[in-house]
Protein backbone atom coordinates (compact mmCIF):
# COMPACT_ATOMS: atom_id res chain seq x y z
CA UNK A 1 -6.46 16.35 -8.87
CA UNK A 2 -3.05 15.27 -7.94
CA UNK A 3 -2.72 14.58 -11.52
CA UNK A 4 -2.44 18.10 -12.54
CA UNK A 5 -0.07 19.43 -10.48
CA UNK A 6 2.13 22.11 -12.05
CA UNK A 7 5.86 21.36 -11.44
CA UNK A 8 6.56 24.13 -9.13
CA UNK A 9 3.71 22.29 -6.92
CA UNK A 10 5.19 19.09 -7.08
CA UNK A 11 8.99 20.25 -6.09
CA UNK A 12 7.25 21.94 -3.07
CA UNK A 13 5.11 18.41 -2.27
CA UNK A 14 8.36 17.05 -2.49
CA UNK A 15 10.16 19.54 -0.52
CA UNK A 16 8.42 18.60 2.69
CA UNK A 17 9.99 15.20 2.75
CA UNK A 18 13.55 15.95 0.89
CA UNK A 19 15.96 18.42 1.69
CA UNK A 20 17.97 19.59 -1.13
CA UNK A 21 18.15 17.92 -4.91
CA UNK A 22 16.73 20.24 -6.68
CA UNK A 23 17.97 19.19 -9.76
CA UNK A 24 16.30 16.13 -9.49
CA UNK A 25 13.17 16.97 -8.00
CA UNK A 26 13.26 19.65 -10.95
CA UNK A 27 13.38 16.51 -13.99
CA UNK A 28 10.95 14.47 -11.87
CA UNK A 29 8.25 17.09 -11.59
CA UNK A 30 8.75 17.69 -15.49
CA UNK A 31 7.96 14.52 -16.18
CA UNK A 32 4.77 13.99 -14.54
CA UNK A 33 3.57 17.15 -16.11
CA UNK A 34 4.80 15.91 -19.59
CA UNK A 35 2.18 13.39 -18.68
CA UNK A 36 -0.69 15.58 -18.09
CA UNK A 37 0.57 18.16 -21.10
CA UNK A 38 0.54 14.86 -23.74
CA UNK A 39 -3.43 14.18 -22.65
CA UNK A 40 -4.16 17.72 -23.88
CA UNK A 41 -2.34 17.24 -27.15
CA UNK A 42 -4.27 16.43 -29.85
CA UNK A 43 -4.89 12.72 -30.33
CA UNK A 44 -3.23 12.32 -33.74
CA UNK A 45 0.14 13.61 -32.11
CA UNK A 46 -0.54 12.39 -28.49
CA UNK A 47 1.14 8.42 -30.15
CA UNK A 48 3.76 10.19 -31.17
CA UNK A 49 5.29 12.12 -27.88
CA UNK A 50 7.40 9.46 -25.98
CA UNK A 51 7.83 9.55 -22.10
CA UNK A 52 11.81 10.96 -21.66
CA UNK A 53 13.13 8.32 -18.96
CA UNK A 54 15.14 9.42 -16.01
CA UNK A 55 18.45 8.25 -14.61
CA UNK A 56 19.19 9.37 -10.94
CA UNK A 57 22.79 8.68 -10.28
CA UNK A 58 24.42 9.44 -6.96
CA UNK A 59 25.54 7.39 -3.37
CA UNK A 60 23.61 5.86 -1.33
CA UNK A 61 21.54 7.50 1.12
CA UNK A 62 21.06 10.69 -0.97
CA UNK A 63 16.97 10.35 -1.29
CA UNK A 64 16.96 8.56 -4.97
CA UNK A 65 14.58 6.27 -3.09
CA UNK A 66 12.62 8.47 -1.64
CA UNK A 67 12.22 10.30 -4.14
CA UNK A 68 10.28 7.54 -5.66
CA UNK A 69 8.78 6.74 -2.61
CA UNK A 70 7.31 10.29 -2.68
CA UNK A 71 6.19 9.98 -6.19
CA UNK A 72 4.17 6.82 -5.48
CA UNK A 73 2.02 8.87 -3.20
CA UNK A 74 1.67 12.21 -4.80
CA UNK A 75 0.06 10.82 -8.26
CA UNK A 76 -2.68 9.25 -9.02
CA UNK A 77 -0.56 7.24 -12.10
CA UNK A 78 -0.02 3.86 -12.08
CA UNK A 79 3.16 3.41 -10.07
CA UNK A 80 5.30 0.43 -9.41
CA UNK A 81 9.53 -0.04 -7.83
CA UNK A 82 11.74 -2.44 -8.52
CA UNK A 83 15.16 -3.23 -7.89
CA UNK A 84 16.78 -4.54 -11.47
CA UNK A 85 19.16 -7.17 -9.68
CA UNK A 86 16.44 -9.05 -9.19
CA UNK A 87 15.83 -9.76 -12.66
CA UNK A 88 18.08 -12.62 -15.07
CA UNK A 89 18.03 -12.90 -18.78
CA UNK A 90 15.17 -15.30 -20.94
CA UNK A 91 15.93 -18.28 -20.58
CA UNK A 92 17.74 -18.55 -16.80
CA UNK A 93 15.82 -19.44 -13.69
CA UNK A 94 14.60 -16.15 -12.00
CA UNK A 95 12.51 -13.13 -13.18
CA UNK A 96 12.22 -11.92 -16.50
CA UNK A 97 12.05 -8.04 -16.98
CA UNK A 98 8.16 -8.46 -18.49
CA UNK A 99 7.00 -9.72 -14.79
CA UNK A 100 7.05 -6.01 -13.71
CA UNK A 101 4.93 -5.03 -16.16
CA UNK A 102 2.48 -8.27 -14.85
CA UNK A 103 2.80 -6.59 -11.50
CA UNK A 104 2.50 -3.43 -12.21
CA UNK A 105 -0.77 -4.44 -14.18
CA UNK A 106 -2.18 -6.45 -11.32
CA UNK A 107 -1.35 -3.53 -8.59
CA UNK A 108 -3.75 -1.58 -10.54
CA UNK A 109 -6.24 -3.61 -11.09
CA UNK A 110 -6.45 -3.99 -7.15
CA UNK A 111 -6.27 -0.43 -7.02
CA UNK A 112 -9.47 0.08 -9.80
CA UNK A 113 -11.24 -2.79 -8.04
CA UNK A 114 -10.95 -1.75 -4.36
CA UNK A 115 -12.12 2.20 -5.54
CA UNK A 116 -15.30 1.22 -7.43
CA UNK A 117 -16.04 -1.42 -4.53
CA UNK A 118 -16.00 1.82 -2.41
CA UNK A 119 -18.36 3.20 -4.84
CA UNK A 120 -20.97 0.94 -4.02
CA UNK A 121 -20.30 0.34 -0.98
CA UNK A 122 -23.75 1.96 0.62
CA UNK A 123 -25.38 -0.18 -2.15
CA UNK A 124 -23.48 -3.17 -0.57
CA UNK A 125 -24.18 -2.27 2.87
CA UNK A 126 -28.28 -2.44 1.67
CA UNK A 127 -27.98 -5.68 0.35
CA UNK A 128 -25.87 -7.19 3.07
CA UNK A 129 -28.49 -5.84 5.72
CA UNK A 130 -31.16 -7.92 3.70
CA UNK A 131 -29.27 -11.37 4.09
CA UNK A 132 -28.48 -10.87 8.05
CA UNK A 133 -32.04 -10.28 8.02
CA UNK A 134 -32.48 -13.57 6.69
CA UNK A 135 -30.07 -15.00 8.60
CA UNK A 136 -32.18 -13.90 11.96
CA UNK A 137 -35.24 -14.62 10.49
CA UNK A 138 -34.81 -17.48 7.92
CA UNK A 139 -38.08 -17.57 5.52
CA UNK A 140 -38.44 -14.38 5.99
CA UNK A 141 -37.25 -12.82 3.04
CA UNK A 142 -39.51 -9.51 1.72
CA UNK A 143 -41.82 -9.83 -1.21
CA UNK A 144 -41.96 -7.04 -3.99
CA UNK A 145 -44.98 -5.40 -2.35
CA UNK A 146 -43.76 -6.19 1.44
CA UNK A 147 -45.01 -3.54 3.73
CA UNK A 148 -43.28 -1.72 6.16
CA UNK A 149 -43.45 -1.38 10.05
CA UNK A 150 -47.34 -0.89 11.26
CA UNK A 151 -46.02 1.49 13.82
CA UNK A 152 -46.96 -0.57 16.54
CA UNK A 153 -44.32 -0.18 19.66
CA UNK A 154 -40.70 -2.23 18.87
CA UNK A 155 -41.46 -3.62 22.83
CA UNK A 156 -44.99 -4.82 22.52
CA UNK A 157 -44.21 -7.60 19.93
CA UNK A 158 -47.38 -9.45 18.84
CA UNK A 159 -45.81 -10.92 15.33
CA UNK A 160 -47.18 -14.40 14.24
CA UNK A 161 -45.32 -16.50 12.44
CA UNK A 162 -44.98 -20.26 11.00
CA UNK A 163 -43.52 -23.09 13.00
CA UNK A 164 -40.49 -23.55 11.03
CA UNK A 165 -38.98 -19.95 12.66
CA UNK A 166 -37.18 -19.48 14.84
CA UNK A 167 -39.11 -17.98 17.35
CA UNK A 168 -36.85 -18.31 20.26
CA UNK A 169 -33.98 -15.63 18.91
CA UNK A 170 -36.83 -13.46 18.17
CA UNK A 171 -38.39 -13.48 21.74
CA UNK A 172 -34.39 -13.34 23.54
CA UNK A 173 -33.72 -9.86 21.14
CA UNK A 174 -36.89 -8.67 21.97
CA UNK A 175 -36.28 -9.53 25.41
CA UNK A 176 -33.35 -8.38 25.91
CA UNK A 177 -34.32 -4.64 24.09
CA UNK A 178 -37.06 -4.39 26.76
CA UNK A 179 -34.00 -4.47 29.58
CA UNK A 180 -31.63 -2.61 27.93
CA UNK A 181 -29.29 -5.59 27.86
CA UNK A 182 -28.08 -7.66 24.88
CA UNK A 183 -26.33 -10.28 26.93
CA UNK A 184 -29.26 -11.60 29.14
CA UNK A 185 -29.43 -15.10 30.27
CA UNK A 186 -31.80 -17.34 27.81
CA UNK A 187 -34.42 -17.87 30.33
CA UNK A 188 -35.36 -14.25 31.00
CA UNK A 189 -37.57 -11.63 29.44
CA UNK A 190 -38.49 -13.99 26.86
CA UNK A 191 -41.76 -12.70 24.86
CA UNK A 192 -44.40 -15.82 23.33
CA UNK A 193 -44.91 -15.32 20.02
CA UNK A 194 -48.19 -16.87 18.24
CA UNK A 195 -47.32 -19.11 15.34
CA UNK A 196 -49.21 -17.51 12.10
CA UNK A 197 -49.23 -17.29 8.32
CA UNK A 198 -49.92 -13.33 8.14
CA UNK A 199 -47.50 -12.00 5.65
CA UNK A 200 -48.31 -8.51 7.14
CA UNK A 201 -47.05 -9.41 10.40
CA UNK A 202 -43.98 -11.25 9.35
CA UNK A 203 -43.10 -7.99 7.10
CA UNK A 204 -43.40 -5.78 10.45
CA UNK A 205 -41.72 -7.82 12.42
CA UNK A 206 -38.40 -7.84 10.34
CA UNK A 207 -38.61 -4.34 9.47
CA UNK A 208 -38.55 -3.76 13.80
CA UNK A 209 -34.99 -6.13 13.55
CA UNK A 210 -33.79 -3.86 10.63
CA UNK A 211 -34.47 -0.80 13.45
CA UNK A 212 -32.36 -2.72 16.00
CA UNK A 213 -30.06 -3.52 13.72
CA UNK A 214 -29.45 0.08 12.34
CA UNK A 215 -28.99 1.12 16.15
CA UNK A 216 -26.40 -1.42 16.53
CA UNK A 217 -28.18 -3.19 19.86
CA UNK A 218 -27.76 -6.76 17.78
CA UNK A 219 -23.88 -6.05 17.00
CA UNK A 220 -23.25 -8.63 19.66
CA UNK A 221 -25.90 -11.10 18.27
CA UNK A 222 -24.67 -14.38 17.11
CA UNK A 223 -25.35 -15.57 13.65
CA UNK A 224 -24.37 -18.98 11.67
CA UNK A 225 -23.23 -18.23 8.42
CA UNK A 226 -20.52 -20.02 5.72
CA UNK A 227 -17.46 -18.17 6.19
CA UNK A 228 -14.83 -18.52 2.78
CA UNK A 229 -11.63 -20.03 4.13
CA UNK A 230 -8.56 -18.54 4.13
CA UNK A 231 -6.24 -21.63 3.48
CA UNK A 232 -5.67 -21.92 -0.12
CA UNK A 233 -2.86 -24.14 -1.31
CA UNK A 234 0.12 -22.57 -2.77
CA UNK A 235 1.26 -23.65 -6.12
CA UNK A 236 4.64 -22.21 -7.77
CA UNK A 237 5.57 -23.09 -11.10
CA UNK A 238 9.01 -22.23 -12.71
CA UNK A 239 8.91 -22.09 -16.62
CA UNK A 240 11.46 -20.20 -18.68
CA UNK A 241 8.53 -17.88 -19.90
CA UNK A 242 5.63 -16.52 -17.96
CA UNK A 243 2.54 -18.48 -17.63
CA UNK A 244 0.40 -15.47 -19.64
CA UNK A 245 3.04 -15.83 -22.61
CA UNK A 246 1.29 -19.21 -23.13
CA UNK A 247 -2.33 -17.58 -22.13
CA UNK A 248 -2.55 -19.69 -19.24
CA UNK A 249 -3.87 -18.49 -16.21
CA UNK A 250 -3.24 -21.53 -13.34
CA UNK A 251 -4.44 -20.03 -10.40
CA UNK A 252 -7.95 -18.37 -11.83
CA UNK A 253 -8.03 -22.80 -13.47
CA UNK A 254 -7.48 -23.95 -10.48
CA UNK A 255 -9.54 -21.63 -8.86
CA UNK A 256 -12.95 -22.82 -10.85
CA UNK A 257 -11.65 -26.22 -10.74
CA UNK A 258 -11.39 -26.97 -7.05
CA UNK A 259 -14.19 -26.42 -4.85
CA UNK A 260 -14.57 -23.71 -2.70
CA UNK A 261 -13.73 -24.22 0.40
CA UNK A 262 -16.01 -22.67 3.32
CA UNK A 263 -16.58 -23.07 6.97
CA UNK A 264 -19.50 -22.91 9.11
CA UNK A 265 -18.81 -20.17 12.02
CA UNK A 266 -21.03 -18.53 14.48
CA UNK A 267 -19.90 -15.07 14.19
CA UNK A 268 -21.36 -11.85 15.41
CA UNK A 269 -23.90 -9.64 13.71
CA UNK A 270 -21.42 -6.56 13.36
CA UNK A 271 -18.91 -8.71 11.71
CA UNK A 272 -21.62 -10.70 9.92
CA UNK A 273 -22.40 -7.50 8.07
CA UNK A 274 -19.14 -6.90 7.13
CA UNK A 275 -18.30 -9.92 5.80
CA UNK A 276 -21.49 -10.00 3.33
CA UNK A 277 -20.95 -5.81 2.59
CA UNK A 278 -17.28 -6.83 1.17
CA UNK A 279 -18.83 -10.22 -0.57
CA UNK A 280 -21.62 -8.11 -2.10
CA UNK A 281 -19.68 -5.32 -2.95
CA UNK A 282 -17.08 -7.85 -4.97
CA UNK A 283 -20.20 -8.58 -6.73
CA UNK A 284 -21.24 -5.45 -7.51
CA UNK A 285 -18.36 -4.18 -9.43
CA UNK A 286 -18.13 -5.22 -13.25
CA UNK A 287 -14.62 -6.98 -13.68
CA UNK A 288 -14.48 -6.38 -17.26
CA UNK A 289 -14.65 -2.76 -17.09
CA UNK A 290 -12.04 -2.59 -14.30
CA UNK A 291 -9.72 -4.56 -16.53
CA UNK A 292 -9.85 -2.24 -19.37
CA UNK A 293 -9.74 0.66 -17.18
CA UNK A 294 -6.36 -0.24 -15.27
CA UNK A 295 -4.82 -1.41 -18.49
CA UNK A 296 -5.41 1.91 -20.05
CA UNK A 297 -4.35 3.61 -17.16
CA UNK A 298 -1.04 1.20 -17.12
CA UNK A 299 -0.86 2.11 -20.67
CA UNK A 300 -1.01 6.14 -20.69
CA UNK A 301 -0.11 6.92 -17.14
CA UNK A 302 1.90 4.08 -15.43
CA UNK A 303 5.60 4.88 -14.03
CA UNK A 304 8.24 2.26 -13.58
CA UNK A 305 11.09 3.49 -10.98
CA UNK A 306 13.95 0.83 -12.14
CA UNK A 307 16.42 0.81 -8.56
CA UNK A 308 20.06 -0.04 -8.85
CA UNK A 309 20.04 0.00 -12.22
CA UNK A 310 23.88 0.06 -11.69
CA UNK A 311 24.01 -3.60 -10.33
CA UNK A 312 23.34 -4.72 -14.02
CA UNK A 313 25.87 -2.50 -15.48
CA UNK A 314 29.00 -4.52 -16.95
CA UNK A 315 32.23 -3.03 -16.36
CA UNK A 316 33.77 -5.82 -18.97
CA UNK A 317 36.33 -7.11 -16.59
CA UNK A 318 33.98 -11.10 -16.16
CA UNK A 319 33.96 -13.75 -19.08
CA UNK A 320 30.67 -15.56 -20.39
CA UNK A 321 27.43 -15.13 -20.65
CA UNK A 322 26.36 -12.26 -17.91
CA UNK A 323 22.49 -13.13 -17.09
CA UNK A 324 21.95 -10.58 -14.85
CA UNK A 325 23.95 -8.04 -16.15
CA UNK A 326 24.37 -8.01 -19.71
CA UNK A 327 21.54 -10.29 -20.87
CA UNK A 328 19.04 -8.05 -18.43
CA UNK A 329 19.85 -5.07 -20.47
CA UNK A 330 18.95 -6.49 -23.79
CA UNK A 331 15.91 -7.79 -22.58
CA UNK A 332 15.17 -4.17 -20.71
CA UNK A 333 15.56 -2.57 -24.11
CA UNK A 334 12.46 -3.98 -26.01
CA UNK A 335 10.51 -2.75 -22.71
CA UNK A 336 11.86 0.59 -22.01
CA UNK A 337 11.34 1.57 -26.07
CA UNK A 338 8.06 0.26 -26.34
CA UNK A 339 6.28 -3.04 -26.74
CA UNK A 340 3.48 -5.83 -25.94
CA UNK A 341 3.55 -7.72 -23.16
CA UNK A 342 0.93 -10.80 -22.36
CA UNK A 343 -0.59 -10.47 -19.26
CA UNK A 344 -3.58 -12.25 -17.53
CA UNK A 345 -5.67 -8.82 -18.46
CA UNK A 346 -4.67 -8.95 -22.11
CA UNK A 347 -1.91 -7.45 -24.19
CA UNK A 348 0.00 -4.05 -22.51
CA UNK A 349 1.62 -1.70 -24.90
CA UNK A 350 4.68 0.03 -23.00
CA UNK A 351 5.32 3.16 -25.16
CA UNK A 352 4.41 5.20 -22.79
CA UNK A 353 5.25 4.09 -19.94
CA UNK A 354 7.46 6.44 -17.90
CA UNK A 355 10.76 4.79 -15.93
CA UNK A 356 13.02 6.26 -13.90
CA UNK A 357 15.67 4.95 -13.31
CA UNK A 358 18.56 5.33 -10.27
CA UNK A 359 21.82 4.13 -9.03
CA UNK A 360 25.00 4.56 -6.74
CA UNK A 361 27.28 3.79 -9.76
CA UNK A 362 29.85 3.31 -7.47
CA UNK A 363 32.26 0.32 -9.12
CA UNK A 364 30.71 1.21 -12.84
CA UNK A 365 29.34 4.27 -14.20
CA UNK A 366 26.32 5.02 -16.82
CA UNK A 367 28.58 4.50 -19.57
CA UNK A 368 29.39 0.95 -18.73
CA UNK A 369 25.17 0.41 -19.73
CA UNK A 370 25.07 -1.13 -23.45
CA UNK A 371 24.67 2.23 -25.58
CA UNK A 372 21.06 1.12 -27.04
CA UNK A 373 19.76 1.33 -23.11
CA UNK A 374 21.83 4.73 -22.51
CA UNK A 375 20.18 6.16 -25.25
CA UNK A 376 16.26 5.15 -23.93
CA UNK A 377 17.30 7.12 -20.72
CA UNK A 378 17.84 10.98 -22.35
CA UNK A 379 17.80 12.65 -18.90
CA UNK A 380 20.46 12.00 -16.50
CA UNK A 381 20.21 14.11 -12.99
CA UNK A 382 23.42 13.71 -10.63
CA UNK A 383 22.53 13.77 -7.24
CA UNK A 384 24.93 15.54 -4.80
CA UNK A 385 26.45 13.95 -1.43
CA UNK A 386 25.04 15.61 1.49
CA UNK A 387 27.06 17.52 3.73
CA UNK A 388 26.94 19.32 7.39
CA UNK A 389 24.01 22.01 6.48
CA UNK A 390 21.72 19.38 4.60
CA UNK A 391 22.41 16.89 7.56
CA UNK A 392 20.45 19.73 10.13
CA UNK A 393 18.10 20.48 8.10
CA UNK A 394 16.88 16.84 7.54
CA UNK A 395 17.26 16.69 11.42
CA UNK A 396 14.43 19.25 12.12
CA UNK A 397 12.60 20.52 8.56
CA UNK A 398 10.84 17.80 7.07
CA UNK A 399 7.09 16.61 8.36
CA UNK A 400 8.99 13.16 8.92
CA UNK A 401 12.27 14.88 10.51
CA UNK A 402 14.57 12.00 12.57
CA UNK A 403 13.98 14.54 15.66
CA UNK A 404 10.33 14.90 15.73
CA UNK A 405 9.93 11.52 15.50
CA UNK A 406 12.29 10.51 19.09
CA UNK A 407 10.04 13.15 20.78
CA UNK A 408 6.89 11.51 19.56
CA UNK A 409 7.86 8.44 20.32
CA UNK A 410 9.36 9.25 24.01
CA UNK A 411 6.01 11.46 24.45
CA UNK A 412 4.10 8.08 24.57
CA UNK A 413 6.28 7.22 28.07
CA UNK A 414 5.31 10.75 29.13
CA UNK A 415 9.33 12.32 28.61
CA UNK A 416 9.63 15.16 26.88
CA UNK A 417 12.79 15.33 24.93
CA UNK A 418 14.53 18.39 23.68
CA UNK A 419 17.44 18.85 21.22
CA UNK A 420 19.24 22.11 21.89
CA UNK A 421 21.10 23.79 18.39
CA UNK A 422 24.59 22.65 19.38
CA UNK A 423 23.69 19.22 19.95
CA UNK A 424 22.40 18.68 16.22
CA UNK A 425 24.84 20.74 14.92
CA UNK A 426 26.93 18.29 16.83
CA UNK A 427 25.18 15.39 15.51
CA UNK A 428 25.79 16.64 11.81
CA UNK A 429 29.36 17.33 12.12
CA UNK A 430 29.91 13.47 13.96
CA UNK A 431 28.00 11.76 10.69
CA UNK A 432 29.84 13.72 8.33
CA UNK A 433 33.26 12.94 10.04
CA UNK A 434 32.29 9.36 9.87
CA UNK A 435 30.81 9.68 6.14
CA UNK A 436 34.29 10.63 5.16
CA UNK A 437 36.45 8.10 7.54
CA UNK A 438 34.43 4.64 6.92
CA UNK A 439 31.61 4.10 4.13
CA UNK A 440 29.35 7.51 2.80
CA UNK A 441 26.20 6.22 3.13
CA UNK A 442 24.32 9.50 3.57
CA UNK A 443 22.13 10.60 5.49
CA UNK A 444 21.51 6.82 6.41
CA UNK A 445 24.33 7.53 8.93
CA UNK A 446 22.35 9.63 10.93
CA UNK A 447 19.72 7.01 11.66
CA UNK A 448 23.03 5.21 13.33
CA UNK A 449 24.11 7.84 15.26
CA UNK A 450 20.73 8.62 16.50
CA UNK A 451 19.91 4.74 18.01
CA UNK A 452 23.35 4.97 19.54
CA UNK A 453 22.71 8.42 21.16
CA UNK A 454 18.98 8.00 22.57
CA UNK A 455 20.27 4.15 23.42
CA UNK A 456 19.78 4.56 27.14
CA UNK A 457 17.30 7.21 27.68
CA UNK A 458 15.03 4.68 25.29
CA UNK A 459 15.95 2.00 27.61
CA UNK A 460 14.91 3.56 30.81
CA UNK A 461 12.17 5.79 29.65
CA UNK A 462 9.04 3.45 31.11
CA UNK A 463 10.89 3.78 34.54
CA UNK A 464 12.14 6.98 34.46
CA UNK A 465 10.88 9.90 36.96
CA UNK A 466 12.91 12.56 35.07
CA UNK A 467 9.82 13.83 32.96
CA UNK A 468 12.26 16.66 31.05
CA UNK A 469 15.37 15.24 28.99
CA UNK A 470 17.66 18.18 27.08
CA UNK A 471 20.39 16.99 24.60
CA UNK A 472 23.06 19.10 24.56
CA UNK A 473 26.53 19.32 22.61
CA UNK A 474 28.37 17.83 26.08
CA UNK A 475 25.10 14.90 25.98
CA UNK A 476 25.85 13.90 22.20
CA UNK A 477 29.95 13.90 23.00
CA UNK A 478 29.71 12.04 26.24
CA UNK A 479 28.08 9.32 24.44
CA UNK A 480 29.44 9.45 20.82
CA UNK A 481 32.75 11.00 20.93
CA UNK A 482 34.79 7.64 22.45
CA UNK A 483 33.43 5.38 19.44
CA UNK A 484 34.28 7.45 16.88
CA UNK A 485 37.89 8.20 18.20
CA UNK A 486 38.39 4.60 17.65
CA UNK A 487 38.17 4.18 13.65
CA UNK A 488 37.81 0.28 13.98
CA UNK A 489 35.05 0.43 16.82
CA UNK A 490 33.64 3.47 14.55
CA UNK A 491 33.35 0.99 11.54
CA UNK A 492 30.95 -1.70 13.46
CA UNK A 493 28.93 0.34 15.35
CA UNK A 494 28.67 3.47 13.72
């Protein structure tokens, strides 16, 4: 499992997407195995060991994001990011700081609920192949002791059956088996069918549709069925608490309130059966058992990366009350320490509950934080600016490498692109000159220079006869140099 990756695993998982910042690939990879170590503690200590929350600090376009981006897909844990500027004190219009735990909550409650809907999904599949059945042959539904095909050839159809069938969609599938053609006109190959009350025969017949059906020669079959609609009305309401603090749900009242709106459509068998395979499997899957399972896993497991937490940092230089600075950071602290917080699934403990933390800390620094928050982040990583070397090596290393993705792109216009050494180690020495001239915005610069380079042969590439492109040192200069000569042209377009 993911889960028990040891850390010199995870760095390495990391690795193939991040060049460089080791020091912080080396706290975040201690973490999640401080995760996996507390499980195997014994269970009167295991309350008593408290996550140790990370702050990343460093520019912009150092990999603090991805990082976390990473993260989210290498465990299996609970994870949810946020930005902190988006949040305002109690009592302001805006988001309170408990709403990520609600999301975070309700992300994994999806996550529960769409894996043990796979689970049953064959059983699903079963059940929906029962009510298409009925919808092709309606009264037709099996009894317990039902019988199975009497082994009689699927072509030579002599089924009986009441008046009230519909014995003309029989006779046009049969039919149009016998030709080998699904789409034949109404009036051809059409086989009579003798009304009758046999049981046996109505039980053969549909189990010579389930046959069809399983070879997928009705996929193209139409069906009526009620379809759910997809228009449901939106309703936002703005209270200076969350709707669960008053254990009101208004959306699931609503929901049972209003009726439920659905639409009769004539839609094919193949989509038929997926349609009733998802409705089935929804009601398949025990609700109350995925609630308490993705609140414990929220609870033990779930990881909180908190983005530009430095946009909430006061510097003390404004006057008043500071409800998205200040007045976050109070209301962060009850949180990030441990507490309960009302949600629609019941009452989430936060104590251990990892969050990381990062930000550019550019106009303030970690020290402007209130000292009760500093103190519920004990790890702080600094993560270097990125220079000429780590500029190549993001270039061409990682799986996702700026490079490999132009070629794979230009590939699908049938040009073949190559970079030759002296034109990236061009490109690396342009974006750090610039870096250091205008704004540092990391390796963000090079997705700049890159758009600007491959400008024109992206433009011409679907009418191109050149089927071979190399990008030399003299390529990159010819089209770069000029613009960032000019520092003011350099600062808008590069």
């Amino acid at each position: 499992m993911l889960n028990d990756l040891k850390p010199k695993e995870i760095v390495e998982r990391l690795d193939r997407y991040i060049i460089g910042q080791n020091n912080a690939k080396k706290s975040v990879a201690i973490a999640l195995r401080n995760r996996w170590r507390r499980k195997q503690v014994p269970e009167d200590l295991r309350d008593e060991i408290a996550p140790k929350n990370i702050i990343l600090i460093g520019s912009t376009g150092v990999g603090k994001t991805e990082i976390a981006r990473r993260l989210a897909n290498l465990t299996n844990s609970p994870f949810y990011k946020v930005e902190a500027s988006k949040f305002t004190e109690v009592g302001y219009v805006g988001r309170d700081v408990e709403s990520m735990i609600r999301d975070l909550v309700e992300l994994t409650v999806n996550n529960v609920k769409a894996k043990q809907q796979e689970a049953v999904q064959e059983k699903a599949a079963t059940i929906a192949e029962e009510r298409v059945l009925d919808l092709l042959l309606p009264g037709s539904e099996p009894k317990s002791n039902g019988s199975g095909s009497d082994g009689k050839d699927e072509n030579n159809v002599d089924s009986n059956f009441s008046d009230s069938f519909p014995l003309k969609i029989v006779s046009e599938m049969m039919g149009a088996i016998q030709e080998g053609d699904s789409n034949v006109n109404d009036n051809q190959n059409k086989i009579d069918i003798v009304a009758s009350k046999s049981d046996k025969n109505i039980s053969s017949t549909r189990e010579k549709l389930r046959k069809m059906l399983k070879a997928g020669k009705l996929d193209n079959r139409l069906v009526d069925m009620d379809v759910p609609s997809r228009a449901m009305p939106m309703i936002e309401i703005f209270t200076n608490a969350g709707m669960e603090e008053m254990g009101i749900n208004m959306k699931d009242m609503l929901g049972s309130i209003m009726p439920k709106n659905t639409k009769r459509r004539k839609v094919k068998v193949s989509e038929a059966m997926k349609i009733l395979s998802q409705e089935e499997a929804a009601h398949l899957v025990d609700m109350e058992k995925v609630t308490s399972e993705a609140v414990d896993l929220v609870e033990q497991s779930g990881i909180i990366f908190l983005d530009e937490i430095d946009k909430i940092a006061s510097n003390g230089g404004g006057h008043g009350p500071e409800v998205s600075r200040e007045g976050v950071q109070r209301d962060l602290l009850p949180i990030v320490e441990g507490s309960s917080v009302p949600t629609k699934y019941g009452i989430v403990k936060t104590d251990h509950i990892l969050f990381i933390a990062s930000g550019a800390f550019h106009v303030s620094k970690p020290s402007d934080l209130i000292p009760e928050l500093q103190g519920r982040f004990p790890i702080r990583v600094e993560l270097h600016s990125l220079g000429k070397d780590e500029f190549k090596r993001i270039l061409t290393e990682p799986k996702n490498a700026l490079i490999l993705q132009y070629m794979a792109l230009l590939r699908t216009e049938g040009v073949e692109i190559e970079f030759t050494d002296d034109a990236i180690d061009r490109i690396s020495a342009i974006a750090v000159d610039v870096n250091n001239r205008t704004e540092n915005i990391g390796a963000r610069r090079l997705h700049t220079l890159m758009e600007k380079l491959l400008e024109d042969i992206l433009f011409e590439a679907p009418d191109t006869n050149d089927n071979k492109i190399v990008v030399d040192a003299v390529f990159v200069d010819n089209q770069l140099l000029e613009i960032v000569k000019d520092e003011d042209l350099s600062r808008y377009i590069l």
